[in-house]
C-alpha atoms as a PDB file:
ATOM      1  CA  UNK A   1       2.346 -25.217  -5.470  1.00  0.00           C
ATOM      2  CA  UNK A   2      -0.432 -24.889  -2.666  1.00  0.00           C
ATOM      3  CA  UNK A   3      -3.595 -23.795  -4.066  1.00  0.00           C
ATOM      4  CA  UNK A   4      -4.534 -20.329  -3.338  1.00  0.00           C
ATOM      5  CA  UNK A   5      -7.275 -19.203  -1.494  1.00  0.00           C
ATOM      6  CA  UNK A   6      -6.728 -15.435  -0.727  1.00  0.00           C
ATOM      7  CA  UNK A   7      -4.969 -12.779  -3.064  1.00  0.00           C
ATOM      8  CA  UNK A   8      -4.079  -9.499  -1.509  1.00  0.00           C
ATOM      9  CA  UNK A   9      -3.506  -6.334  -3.804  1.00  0.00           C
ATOM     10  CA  UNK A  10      -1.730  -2.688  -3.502  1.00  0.00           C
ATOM     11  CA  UNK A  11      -3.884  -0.133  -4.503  1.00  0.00           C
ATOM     12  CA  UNK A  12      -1.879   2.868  -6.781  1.00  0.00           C
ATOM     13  CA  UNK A  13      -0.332   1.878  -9.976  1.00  0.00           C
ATOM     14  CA  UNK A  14      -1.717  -2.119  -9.315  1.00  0.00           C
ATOM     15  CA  UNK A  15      -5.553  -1.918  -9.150  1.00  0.00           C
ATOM     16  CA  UNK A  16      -6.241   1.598 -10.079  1.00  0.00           C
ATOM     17  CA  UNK A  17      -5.367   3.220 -13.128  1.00  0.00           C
ATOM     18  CA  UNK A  18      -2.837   6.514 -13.333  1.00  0.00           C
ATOM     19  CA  UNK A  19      -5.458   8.481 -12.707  1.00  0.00           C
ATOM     20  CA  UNK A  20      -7.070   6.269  -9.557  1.00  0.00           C
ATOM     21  CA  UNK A  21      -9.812   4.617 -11.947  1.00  0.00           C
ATOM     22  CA  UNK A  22     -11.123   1.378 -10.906  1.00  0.00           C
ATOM     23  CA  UNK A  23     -11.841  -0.078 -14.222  1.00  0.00           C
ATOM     24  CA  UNK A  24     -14.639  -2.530 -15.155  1.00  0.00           C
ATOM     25  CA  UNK A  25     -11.723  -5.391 -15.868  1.00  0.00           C
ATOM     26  CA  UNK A  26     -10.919  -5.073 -12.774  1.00  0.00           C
ATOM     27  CA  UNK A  27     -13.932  -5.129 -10.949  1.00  0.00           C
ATOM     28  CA  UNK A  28     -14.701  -8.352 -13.287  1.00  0.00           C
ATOM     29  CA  UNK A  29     -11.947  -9.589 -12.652  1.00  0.00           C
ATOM     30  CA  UNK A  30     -12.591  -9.563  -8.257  1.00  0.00           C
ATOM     31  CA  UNK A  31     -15.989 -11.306  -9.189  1.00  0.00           C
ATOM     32  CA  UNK A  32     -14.906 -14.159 -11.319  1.00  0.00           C
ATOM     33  CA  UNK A  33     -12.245 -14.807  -7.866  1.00  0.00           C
ATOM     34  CA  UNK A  34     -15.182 -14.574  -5.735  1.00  0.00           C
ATOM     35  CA  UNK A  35     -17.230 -17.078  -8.280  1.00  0.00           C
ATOM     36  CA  UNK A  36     -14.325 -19.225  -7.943  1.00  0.00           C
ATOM     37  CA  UNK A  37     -14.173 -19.249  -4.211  1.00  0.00           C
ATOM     38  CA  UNK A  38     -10.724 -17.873  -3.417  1.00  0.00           C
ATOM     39  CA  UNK A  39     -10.836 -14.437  -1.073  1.00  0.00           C
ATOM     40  CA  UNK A  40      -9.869 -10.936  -1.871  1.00  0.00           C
ATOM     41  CA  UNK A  41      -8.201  -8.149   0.371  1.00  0.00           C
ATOM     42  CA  UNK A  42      -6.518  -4.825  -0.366  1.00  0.00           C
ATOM     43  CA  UNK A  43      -3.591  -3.029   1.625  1.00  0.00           C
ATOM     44  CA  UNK A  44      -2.160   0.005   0.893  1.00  0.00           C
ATOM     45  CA  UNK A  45       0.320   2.985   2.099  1.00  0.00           C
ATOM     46  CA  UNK A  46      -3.179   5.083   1.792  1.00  0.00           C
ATOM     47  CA  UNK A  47      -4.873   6.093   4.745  1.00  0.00           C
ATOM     48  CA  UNK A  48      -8.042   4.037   5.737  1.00  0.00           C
ATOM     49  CA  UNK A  49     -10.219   6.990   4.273  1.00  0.00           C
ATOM     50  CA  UNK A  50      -8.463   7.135   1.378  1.00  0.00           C
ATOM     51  CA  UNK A  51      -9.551   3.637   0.473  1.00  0.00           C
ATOM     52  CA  UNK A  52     -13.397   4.134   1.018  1.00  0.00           C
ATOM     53  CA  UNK A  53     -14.274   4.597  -2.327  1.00  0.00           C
ATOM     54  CA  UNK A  54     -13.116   0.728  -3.134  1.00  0.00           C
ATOM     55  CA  UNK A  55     -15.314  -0.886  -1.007  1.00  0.00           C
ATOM     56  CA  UNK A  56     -18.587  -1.316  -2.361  1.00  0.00           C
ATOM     57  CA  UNK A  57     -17.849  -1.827  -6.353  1.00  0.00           C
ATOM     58  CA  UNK A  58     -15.369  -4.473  -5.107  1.00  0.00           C
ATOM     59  CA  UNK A  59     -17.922  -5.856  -2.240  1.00  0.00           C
ATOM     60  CA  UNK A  60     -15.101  -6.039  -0.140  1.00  0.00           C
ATOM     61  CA  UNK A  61     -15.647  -8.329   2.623  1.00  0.00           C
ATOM     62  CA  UNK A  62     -12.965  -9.211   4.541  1.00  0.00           C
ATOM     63  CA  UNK A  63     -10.774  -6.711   6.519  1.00  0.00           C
ATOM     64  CA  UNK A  64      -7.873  -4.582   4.523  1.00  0.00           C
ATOM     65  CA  UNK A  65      -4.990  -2.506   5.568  1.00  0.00           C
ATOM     66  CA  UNK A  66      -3.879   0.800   5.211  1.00  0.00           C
ATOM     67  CA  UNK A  67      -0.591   2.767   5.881  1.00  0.00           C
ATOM     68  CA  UNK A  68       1.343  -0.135   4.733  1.00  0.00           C
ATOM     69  CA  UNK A  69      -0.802  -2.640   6.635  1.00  0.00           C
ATOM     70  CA  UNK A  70      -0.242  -1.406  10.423  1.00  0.00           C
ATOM     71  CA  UNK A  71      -3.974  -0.303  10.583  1.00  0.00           C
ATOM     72  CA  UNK A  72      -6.331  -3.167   9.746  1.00  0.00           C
ATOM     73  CA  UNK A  73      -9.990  -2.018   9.418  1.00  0.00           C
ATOM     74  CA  UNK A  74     -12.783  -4.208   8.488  1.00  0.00           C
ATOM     75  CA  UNK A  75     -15.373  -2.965   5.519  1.00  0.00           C
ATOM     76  CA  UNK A  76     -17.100  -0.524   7.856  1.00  0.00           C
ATOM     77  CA  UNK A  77     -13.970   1.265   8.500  1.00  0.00           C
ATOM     78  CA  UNK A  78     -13.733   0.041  12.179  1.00  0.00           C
ATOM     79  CA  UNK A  79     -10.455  -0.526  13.538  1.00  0.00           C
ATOM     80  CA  UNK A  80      -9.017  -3.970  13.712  1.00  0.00           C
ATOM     81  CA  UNK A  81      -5.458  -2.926  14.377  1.00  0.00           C
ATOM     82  CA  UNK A  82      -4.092   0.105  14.740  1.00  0.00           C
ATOM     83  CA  UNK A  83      -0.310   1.060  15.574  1.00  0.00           C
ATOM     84  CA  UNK A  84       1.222   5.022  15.440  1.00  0.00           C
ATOM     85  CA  UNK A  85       4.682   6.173  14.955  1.00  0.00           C
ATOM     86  CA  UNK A  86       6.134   6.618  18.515  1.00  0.00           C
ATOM     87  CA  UNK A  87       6.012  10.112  18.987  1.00  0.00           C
ATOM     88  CA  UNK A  88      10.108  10.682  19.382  1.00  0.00           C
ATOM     89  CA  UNK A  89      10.577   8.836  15.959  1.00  0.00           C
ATOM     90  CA  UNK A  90       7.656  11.215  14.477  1.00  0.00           C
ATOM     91  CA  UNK A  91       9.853  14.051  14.759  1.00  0.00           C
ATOM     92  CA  UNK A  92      12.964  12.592  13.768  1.00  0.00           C
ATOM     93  CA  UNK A  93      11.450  11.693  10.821  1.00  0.00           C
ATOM     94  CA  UNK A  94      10.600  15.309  10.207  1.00  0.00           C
ATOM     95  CA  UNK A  95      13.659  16.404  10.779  1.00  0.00           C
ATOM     96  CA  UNK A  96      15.445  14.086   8.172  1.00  0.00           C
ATOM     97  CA  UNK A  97      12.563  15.187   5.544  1.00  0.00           C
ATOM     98  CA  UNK A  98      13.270  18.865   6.386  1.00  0.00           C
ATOM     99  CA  UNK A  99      17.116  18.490   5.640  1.00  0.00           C
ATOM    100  CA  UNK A 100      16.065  17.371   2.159  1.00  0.00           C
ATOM    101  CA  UNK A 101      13.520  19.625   1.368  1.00  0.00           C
ATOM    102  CA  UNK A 102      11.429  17.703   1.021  1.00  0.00           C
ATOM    103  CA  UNK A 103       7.037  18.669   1.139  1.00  0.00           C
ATOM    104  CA  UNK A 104       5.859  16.612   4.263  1.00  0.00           C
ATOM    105  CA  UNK A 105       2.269  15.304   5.312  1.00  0.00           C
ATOM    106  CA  UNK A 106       0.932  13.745   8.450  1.00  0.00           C
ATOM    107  CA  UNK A 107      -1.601  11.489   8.569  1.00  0.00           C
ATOM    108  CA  UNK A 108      -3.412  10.434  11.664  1.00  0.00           C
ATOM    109  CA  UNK A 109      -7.040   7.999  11.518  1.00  0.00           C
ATOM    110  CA  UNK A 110      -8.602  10.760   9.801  1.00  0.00           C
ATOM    111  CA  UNK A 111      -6.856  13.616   9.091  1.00  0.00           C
ATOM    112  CA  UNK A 112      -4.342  14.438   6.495  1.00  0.00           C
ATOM    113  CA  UNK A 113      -2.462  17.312   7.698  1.00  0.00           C
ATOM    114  CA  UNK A 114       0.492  19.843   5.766  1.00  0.00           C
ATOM    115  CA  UNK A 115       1.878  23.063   6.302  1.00  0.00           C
ATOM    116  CA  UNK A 116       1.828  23.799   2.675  1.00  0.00           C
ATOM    117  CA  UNK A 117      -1.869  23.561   0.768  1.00  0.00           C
ATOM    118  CA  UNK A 118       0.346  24.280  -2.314  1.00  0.00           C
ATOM    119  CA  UNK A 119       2.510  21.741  -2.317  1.00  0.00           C
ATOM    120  CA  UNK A 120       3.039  19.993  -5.744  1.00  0.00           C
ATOM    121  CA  UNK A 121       1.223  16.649  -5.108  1.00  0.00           C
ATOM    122  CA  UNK A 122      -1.289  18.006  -2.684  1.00  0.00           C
ATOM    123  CA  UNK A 123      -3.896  18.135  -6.094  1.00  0.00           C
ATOM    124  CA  UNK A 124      -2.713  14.430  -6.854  1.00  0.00           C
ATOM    125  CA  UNK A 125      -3.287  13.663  -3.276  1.00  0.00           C
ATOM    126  CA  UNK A 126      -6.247  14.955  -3.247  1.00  0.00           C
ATOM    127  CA  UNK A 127      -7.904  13.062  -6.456  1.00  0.00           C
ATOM    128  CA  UNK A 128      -6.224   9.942  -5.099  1.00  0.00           C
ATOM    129  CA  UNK A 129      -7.879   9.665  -1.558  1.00  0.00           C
ATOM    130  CA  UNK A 130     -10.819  11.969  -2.490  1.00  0.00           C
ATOM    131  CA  UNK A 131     -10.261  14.012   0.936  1.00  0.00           C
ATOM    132  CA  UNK A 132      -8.547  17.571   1.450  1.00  0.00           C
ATOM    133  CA  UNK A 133      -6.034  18.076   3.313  1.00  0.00           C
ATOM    134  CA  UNK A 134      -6.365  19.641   6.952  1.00  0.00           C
ATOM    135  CA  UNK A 135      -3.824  23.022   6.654  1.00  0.00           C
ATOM    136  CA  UNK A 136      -1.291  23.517  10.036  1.00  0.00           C
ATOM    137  CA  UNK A 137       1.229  25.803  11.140  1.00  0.00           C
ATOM    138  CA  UNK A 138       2.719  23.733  13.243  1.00  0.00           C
ATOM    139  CA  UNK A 139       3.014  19.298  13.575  1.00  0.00           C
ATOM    140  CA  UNK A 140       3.564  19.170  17.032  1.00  0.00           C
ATOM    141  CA  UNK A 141       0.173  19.036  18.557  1.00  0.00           C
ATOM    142  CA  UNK A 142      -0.334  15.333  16.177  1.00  0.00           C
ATOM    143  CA  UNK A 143       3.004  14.120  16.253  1.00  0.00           C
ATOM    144  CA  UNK A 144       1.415  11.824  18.817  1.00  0.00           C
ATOM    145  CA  UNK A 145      -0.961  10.557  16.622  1.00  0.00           C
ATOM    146  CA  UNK A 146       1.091   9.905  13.583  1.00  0.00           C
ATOM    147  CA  UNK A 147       0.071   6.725  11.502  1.00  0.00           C
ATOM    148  CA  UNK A 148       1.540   7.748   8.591  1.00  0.00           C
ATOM    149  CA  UNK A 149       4.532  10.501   8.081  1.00  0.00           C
ATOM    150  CA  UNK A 150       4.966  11.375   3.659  1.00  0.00           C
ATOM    151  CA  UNK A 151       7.837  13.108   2.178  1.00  0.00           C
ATOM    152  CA  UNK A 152       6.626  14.210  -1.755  1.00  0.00           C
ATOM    153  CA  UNK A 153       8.564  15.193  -4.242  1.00  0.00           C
ATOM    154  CA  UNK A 154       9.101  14.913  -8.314  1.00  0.00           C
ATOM    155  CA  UNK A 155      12.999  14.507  -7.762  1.00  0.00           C
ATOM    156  CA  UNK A 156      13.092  10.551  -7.318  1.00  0.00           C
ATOM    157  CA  UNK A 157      17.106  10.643  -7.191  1.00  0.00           C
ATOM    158  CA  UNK A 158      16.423  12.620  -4.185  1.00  0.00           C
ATOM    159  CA  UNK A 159      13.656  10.949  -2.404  1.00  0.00           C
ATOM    160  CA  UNK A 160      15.815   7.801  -2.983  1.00  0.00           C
ATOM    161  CA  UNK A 161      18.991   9.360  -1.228  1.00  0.00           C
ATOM    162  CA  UNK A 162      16.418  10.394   1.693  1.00  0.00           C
ATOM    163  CA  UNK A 163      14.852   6.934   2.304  1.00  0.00           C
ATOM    164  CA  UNK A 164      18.385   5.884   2.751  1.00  0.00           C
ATOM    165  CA  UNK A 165      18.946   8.535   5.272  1.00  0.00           C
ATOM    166  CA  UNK A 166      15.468   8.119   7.286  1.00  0.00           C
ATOM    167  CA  UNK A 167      16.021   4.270   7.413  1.00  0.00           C
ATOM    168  CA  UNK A 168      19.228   5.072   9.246  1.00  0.00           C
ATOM    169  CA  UNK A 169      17.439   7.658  11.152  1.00  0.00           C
ATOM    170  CA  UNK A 170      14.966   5.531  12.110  1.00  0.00           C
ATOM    171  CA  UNK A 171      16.576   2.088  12.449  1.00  0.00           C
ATOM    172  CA  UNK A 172      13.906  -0.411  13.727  1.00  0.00           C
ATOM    173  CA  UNK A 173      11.596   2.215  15.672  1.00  0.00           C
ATOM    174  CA  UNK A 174       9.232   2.790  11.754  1.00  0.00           C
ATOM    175  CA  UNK A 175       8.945   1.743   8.350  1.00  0.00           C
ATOM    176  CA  UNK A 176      10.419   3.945   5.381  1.00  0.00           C
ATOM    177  CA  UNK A 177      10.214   3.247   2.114  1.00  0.00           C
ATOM    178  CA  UNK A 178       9.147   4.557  -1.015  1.00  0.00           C
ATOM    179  CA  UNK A 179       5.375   3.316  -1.802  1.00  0.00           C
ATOM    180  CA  UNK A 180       5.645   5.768  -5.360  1.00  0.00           C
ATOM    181  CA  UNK A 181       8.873   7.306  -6.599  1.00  0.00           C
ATOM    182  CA  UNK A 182       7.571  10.137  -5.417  1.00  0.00           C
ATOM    183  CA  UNK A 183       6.565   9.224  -1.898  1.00  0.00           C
ATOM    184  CA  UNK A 184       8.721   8.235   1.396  1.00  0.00           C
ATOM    185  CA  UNK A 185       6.609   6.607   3.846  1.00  0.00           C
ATOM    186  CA  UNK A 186       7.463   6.322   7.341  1.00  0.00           C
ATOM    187  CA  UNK A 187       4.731   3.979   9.007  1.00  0.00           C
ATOM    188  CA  UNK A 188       4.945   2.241  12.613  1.00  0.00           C
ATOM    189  CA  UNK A 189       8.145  -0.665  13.115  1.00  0.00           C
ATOM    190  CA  UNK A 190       7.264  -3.823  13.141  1.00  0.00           C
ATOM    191  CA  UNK A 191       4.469  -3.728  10.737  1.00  0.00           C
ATOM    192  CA  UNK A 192       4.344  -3.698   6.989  1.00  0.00           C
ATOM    193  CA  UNK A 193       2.413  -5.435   4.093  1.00  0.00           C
ATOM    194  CA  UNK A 194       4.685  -8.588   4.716  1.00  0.00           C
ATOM    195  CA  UNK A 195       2.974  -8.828   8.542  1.00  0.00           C
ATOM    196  CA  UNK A 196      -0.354  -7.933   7.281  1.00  0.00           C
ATOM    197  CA  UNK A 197      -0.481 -10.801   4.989  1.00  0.00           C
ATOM    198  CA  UNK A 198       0.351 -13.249   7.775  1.00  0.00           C
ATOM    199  CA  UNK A 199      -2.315 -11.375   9.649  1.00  0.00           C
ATOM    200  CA  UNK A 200      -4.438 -11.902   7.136  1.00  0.00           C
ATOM    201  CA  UNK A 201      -3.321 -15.794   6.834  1.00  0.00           C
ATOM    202  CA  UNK A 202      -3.921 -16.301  10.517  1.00  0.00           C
ATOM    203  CA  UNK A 203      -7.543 -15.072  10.749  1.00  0.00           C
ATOM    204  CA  UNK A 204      -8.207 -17.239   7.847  1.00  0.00           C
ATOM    205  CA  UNK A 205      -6.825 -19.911   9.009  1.00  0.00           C
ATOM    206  CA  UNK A 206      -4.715 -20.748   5.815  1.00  0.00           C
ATOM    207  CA  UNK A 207      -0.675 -20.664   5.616  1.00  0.00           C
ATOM    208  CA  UNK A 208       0.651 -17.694   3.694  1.00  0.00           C
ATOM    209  CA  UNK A 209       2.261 -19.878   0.832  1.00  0.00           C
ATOM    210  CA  UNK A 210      -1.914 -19.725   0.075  1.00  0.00           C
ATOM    211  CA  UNK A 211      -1.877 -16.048  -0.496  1.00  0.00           C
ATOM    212  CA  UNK A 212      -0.675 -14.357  -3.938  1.00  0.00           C
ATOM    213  CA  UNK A 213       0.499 -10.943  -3.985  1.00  0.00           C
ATOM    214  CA  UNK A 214       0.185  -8.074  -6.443  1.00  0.00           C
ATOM    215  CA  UNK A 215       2.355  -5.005  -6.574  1.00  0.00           C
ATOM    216  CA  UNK A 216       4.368  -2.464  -8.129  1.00  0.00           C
ATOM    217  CA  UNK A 217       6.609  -1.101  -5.662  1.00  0.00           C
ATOM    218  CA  UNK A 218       9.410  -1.010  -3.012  1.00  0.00           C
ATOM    219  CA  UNK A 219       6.913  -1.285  -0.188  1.00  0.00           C
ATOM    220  CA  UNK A 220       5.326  -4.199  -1.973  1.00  0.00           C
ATOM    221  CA  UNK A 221       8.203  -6.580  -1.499  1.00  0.00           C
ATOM    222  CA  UNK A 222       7.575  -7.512   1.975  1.00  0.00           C
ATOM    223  CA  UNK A 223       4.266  -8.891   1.005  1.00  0.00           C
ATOM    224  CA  UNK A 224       5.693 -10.855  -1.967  1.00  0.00           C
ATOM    225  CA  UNK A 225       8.432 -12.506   0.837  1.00  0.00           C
ATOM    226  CA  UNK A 226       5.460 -13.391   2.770  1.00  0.00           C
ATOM    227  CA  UNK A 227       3.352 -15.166  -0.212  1.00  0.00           C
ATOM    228  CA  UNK A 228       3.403 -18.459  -2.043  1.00  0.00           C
ATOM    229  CA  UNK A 229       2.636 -15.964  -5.295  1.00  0.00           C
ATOM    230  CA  UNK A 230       3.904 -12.701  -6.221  1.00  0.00           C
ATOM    231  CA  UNK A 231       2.680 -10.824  -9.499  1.00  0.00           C
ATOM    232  CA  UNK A 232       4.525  -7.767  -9.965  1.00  0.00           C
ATOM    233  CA  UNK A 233       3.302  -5.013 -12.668  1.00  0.00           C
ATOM    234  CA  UNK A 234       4.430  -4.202 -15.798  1.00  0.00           C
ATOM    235  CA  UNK A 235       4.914  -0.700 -14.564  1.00  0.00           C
ATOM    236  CA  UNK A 236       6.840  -2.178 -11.709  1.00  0.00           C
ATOM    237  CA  UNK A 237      10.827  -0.976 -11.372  1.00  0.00           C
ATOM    238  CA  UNK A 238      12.942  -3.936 -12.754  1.00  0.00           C
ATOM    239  CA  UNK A 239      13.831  -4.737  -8.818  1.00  0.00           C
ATOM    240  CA  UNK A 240      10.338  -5.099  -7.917  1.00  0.00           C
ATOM    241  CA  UNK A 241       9.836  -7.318 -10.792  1.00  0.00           C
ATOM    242  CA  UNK A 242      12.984  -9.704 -10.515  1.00  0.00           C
ATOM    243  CA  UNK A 243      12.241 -10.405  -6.619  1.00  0.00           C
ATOM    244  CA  UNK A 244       8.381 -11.380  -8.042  1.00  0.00           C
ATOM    245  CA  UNK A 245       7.601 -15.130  -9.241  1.00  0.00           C
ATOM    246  CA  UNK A 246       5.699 -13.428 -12.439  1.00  0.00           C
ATOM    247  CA  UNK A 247       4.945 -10.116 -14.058  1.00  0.00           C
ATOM    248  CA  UNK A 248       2.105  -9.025 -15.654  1.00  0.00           C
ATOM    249  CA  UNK A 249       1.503  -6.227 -17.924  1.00  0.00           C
ATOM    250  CA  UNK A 250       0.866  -2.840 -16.541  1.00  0.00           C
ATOM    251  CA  UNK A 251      -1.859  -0.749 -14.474  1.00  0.00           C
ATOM    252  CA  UNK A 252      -2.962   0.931 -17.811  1.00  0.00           C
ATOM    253  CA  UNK A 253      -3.289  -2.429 -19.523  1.00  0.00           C
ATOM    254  CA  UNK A 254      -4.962  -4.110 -17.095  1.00  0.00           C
ATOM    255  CA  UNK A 255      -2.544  -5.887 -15.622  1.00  0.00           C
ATOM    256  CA  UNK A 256      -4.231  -6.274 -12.574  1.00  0.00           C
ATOM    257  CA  UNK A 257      -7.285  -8.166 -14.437  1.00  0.00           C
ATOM    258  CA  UNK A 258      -4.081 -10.345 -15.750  1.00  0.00           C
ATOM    259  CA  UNK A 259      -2.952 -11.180 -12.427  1.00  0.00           C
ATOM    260  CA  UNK A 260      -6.216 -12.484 -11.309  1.00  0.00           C
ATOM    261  CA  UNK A 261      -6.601 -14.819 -14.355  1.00  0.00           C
ATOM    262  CA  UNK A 262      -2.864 -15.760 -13.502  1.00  0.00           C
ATOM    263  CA  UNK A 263      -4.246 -16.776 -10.352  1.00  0.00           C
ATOM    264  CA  UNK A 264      -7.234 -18.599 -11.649  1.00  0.00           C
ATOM    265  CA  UNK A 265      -5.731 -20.417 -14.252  1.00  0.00           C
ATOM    266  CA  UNK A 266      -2.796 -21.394 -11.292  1.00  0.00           C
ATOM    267  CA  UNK A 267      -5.784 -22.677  -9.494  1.00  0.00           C
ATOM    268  CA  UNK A 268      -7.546 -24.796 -12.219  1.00  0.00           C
ATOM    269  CA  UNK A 269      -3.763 -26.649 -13.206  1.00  0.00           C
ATOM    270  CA  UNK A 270      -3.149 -24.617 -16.075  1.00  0.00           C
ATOM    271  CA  UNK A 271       0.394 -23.000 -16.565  1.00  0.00           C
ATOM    272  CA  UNK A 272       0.847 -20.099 -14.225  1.00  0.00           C
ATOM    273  CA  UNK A 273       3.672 -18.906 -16.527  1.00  0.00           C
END
């Protein structure tokens, strides 16, 4: 197996705890890559804001991705890359989430925006990308803005019957697919985590079988397609993990800091088993 040179991480329930803590393993364990010369991005469903707070304990220096990898933003928060929902596909999309009642949020850039401040993950949200929600009566006036469209809600049987519906709905004009069990995300077509590691690749100048992956989720699966090494969680769903070339153990036993000496020992000939 090529060597690799880059690894590329999701964010929630990979590199942060439950409870969004970046723990000293794992900050160790981003060092003791850079010490060894291989490079180290993150991309996430979160908006770009809501992945500020990782950038200086992991002296991130090379551009990352958020919503899914169709904004790319280097370490100032400048924008690379940027793509929105086309504005017709918006409100479909809010349609198909408001025949399953489901709570919905709009992000655009900078702005995460609901109609309901009591919604039952807006708290969770809220700790997660340490920024409060902007409160509407009404979508419409950002619907041509839309980066990011989230349908929330604890009833995972039903979130899964509704990313069924809104890929129909949607077809090949956005994204949708589940980046928690609790949370459908509709993001722009034609981009996901699978074309930001070939993004990624390209400005680098290395071929993607070069890259490892690390994930946990539905929306991770495009990235581990694109890479010559996948490391699903422990906490992963048992799809997530058979469609990975290894698991580790979970994001409260730092499975991420496992992944990364995976990777390592890969790298130095060792058994990647």
């Amino acid at each position: 197996m090529t060597r690799i040179a880059l690894v590329v991480s999701d964010v929630d329930g990979t590199l942060v705890t439950k409870d969004k803590i970046l723990t000293d393993a794992a900050k160790g364990a981003v060092r003791r890559l850079r010490d060894a010369g291989i490079g180290f991005t993150i991309v996430s469903s979160r908006p770009t804001i809501g992945m500020r707070f990782l950038i200086e304990p992991l002296a991130l220096a090379l551009p990352f991705g958020a919503f899914n990898g169709s904004s790319i933003v280097d370490p100032q928060l400048n924008p690379i890359e940027q793509h929105l929902i086309p504005t017709s596909t918006a409100q479909r999309s809010l349609d198909v989430l408001n025949e399953f009642g489901v709570d919905i949020w709009l992000f655009t850039n900078d702005l995460w925006i609901t109609r309901n401040p009591d919604g039952e993950y807006v708290p969770h949200e809220k700790l997660a990308i340490r920024t409060d929600p902007t409160i509407v009566r009404d979508f419409a006036p950002y619907l041509s803005s839309a980066c990011k469209i989230v349908g929330a809600s604890s009833d995972a049987a039903l979130l899964q019957l509704c990313e069924a519906a809104m890929q129909k709905a949607v077809g090949a004009e956005a994204t949708a697919v589940r980046s928690q069990s609790y949370y459908l995300d509709v993001t722009p077509p034609g981009h996901d985590k699978g074309t930001f590691v070939e993004a990624m690749a390209k400005r680098l100048g290395i071929p993607t079988n070069a890259v490892a992956t690390i994930g946990d989720m539905q929306n991770d699966l495009a990235m581990f397609a694109k890479s010559g090494l996948s490391i699903a969680m422990g906490n992963a769903t048992d799809d997530v993990k058979r469609r990975a070339t290894h698991v580790t153990t979970t994001n409260e036993d730092e499975g991420f800091a496992g992944a990364i000496d995976l990777v390592l020992n890969k790298n130095s000939g060792g058994d990647a088993r």
